[in-house]
C-alpha atoms as a PDB file:
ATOM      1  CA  UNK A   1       0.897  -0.965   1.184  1.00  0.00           C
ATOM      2  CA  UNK A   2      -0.239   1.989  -1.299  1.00  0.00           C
ATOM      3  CA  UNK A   3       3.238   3.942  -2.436  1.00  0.00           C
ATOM      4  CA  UNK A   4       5.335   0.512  -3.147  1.00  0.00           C
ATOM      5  CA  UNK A   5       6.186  -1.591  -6.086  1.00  0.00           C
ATOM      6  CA  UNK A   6       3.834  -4.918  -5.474  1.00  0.00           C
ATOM      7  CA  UNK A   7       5.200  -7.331  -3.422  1.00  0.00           C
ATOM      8  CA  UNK A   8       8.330  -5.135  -3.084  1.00  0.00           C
ATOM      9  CA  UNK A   9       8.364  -5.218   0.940  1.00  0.00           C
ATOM     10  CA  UNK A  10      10.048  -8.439   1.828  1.00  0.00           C
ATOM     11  CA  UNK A  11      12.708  -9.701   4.394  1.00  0.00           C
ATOM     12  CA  UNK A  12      15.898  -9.342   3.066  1.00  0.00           C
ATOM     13  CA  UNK A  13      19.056 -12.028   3.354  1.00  0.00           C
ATOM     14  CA  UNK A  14      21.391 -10.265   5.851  1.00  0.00           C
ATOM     15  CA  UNK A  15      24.580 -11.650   4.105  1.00  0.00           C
ATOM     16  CA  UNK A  16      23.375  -9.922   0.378  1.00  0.00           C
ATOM     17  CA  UNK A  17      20.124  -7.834   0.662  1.00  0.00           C
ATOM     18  CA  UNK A  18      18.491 -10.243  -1.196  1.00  0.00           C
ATOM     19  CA  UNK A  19      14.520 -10.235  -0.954  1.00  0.00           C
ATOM     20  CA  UNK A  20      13.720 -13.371   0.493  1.00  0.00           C
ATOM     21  CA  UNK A  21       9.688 -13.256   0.660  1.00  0.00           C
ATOM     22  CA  UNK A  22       7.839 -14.166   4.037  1.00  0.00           C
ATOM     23  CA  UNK A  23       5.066 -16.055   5.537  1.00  0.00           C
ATOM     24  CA  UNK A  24       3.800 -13.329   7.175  1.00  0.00           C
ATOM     25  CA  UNK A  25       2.229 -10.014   6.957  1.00  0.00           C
ATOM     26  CA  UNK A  26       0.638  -7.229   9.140  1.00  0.00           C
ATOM     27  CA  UNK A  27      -1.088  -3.760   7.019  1.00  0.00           C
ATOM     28  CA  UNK A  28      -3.072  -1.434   8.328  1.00  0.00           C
ATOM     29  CA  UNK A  29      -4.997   1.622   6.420  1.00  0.00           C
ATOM     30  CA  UNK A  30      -6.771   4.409   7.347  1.00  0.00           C
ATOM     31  CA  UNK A  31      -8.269   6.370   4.493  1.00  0.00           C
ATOM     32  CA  UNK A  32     -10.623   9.376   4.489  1.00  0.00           C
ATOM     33  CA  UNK A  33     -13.038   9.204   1.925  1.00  0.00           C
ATOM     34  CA  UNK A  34     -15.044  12.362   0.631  1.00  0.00           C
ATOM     35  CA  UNK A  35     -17.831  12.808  -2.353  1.00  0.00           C
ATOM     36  CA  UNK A  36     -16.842  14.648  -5.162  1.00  0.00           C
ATOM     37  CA  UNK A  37     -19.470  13.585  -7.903  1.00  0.00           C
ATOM     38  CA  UNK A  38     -21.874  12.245  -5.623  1.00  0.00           C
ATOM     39  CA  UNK A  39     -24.353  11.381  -8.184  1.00  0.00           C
ATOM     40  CA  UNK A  40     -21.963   9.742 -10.158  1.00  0.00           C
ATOM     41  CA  UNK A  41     -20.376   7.621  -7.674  1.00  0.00           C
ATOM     42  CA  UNK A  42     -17.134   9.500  -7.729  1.00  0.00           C
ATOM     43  CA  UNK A  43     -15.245  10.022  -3.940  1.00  0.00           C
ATOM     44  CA  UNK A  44     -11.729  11.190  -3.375  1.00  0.00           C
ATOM     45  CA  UNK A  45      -9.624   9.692  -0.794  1.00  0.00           C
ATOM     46  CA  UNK A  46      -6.706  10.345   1.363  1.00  0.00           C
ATOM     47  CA  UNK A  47      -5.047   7.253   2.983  1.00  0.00           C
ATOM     48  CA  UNK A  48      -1.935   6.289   5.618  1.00  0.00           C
ATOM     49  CA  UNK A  49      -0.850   2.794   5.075  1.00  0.00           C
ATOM     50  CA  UNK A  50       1.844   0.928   7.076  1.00  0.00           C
ATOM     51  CA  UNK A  51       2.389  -2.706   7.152  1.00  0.00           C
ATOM     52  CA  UNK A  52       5.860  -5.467   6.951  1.00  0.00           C
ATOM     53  CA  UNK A  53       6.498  -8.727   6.129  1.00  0.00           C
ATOM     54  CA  UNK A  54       7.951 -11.575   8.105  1.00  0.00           C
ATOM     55  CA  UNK A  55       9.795 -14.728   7.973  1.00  0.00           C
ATOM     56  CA  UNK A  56       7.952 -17.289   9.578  1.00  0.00           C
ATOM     57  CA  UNK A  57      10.768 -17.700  12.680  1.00  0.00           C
ATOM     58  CA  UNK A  58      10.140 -13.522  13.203  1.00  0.00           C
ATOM     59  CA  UNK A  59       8.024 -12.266  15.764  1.00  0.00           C
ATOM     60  CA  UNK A  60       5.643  -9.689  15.096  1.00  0.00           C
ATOM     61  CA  UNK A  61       7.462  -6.329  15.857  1.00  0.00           C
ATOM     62  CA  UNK A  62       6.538  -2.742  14.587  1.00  0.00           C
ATOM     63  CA  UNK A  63      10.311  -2.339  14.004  1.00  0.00           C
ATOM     64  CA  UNK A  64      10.736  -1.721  10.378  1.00  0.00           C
ATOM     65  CA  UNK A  65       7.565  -1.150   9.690  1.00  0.00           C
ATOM     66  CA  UNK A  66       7.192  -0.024   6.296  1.00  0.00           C
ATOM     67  CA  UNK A  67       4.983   3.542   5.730  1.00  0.00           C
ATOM     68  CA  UNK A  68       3.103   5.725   3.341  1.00  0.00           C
ATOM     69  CA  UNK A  69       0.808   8.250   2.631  1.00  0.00           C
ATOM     70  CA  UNK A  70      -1.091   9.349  -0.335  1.00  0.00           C
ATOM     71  CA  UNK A  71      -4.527  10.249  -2.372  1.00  0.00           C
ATOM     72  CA  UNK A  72      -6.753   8.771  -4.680  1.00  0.00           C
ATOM     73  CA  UNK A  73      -9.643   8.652  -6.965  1.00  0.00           C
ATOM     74  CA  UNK A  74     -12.550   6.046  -6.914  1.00  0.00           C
ATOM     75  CA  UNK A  75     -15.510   5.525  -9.315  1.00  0.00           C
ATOM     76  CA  UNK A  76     -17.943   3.172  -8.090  1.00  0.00           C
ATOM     77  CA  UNK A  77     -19.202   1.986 -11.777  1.00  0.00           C
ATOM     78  CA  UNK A  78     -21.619  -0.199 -13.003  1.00  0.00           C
ATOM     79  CA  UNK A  79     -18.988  -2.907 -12.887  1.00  0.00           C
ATOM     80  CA  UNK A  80     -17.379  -2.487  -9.814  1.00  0.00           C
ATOM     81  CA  UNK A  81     -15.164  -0.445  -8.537  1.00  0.00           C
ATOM     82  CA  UNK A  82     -12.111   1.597 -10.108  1.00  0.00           C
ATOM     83  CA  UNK A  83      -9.313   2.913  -7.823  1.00  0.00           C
ATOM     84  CA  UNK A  84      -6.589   5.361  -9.171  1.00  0.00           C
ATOM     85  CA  UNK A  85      -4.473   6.452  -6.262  1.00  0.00           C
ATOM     86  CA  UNK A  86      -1.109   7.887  -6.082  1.00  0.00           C
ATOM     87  CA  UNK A  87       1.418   6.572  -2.729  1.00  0.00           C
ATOM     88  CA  UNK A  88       4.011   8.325  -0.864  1.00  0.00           C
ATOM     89  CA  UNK A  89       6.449   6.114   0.507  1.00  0.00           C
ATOM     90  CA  UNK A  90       7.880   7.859   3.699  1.00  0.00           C
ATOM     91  CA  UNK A  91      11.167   6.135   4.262  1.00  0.00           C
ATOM     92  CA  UNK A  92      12.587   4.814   0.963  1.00  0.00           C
ATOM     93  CA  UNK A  93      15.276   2.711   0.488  1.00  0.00           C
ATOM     94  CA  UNK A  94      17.945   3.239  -1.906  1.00  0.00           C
ATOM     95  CA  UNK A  95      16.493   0.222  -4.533  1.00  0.00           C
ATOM     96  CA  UNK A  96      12.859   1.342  -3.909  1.00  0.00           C
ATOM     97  CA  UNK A  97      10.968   4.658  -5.605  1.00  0.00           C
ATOM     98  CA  UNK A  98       9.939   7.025  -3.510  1.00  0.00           C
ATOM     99  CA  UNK A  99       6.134   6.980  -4.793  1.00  0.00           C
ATOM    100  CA  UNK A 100       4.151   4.527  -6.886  1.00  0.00           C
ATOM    101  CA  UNK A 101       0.458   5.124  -8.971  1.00  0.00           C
ATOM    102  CA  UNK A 102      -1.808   2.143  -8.075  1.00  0.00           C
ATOM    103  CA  UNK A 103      -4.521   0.945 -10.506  1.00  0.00           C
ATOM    104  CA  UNK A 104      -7.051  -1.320  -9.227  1.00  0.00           C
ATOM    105  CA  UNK A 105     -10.436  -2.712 -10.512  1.00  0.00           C
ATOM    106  CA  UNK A 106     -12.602  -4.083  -7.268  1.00  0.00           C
ATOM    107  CA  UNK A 107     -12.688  -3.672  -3.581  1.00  0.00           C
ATOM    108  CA  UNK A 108      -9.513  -3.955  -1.322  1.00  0.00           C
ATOM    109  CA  UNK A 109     -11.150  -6.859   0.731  1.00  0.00           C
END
């Protein structure tokens, strides 16, 4: 989820807030993407992401679910792609920033 620290959304221990990791995970996007340097391979983006992560005992539940929104940058280069996008996370947590620049080199999936 664009607009948290990698691997940042996690269950947590109830007794000490802890991060404990999971076994599973639901994420959903839904981006907009626009040309701005066609010829170049350049397109903009806008994007809503929302996703969680579960213990394995957990059912899957939208409560909690973990939110942002944001904009980006892509240049689809001779050598793949190149994704600078900038996240929003809507509900922060007092340990977690409240936005987070994402640098990635290839597609999402």
């Amino acid at each position: 989820v664009r607009g948290f620290d990698y691997a940042s959304i996690s269950p947590r221990d109830p007794a000490t807030g802890d991060k404990i990791g999971g076994e599973k995970m639901m994420v959903y996007n839904l981006e907009y993407r626009f040309p701005l340097q066609k010829e170049q391979g350049v397109v903009g983006v806008v994007f809503f992401d929302a996703g969680n992560v579960f213990e394995k005992e957990d059912d899957w539940t939208f409560s909690g679910i973990r939110r942002s929104v944001g904009a980006g940058i892509r240049w689809y280069s001779p050598v793949g792609p190149l994704r600078l996008e900038y996240g929003k996370n809507l509900d922060p947590r007092d340990d977690e920033p409240s936005s987070n620049w994402d640098f990635t080199i290839g597609g999402t999936f």
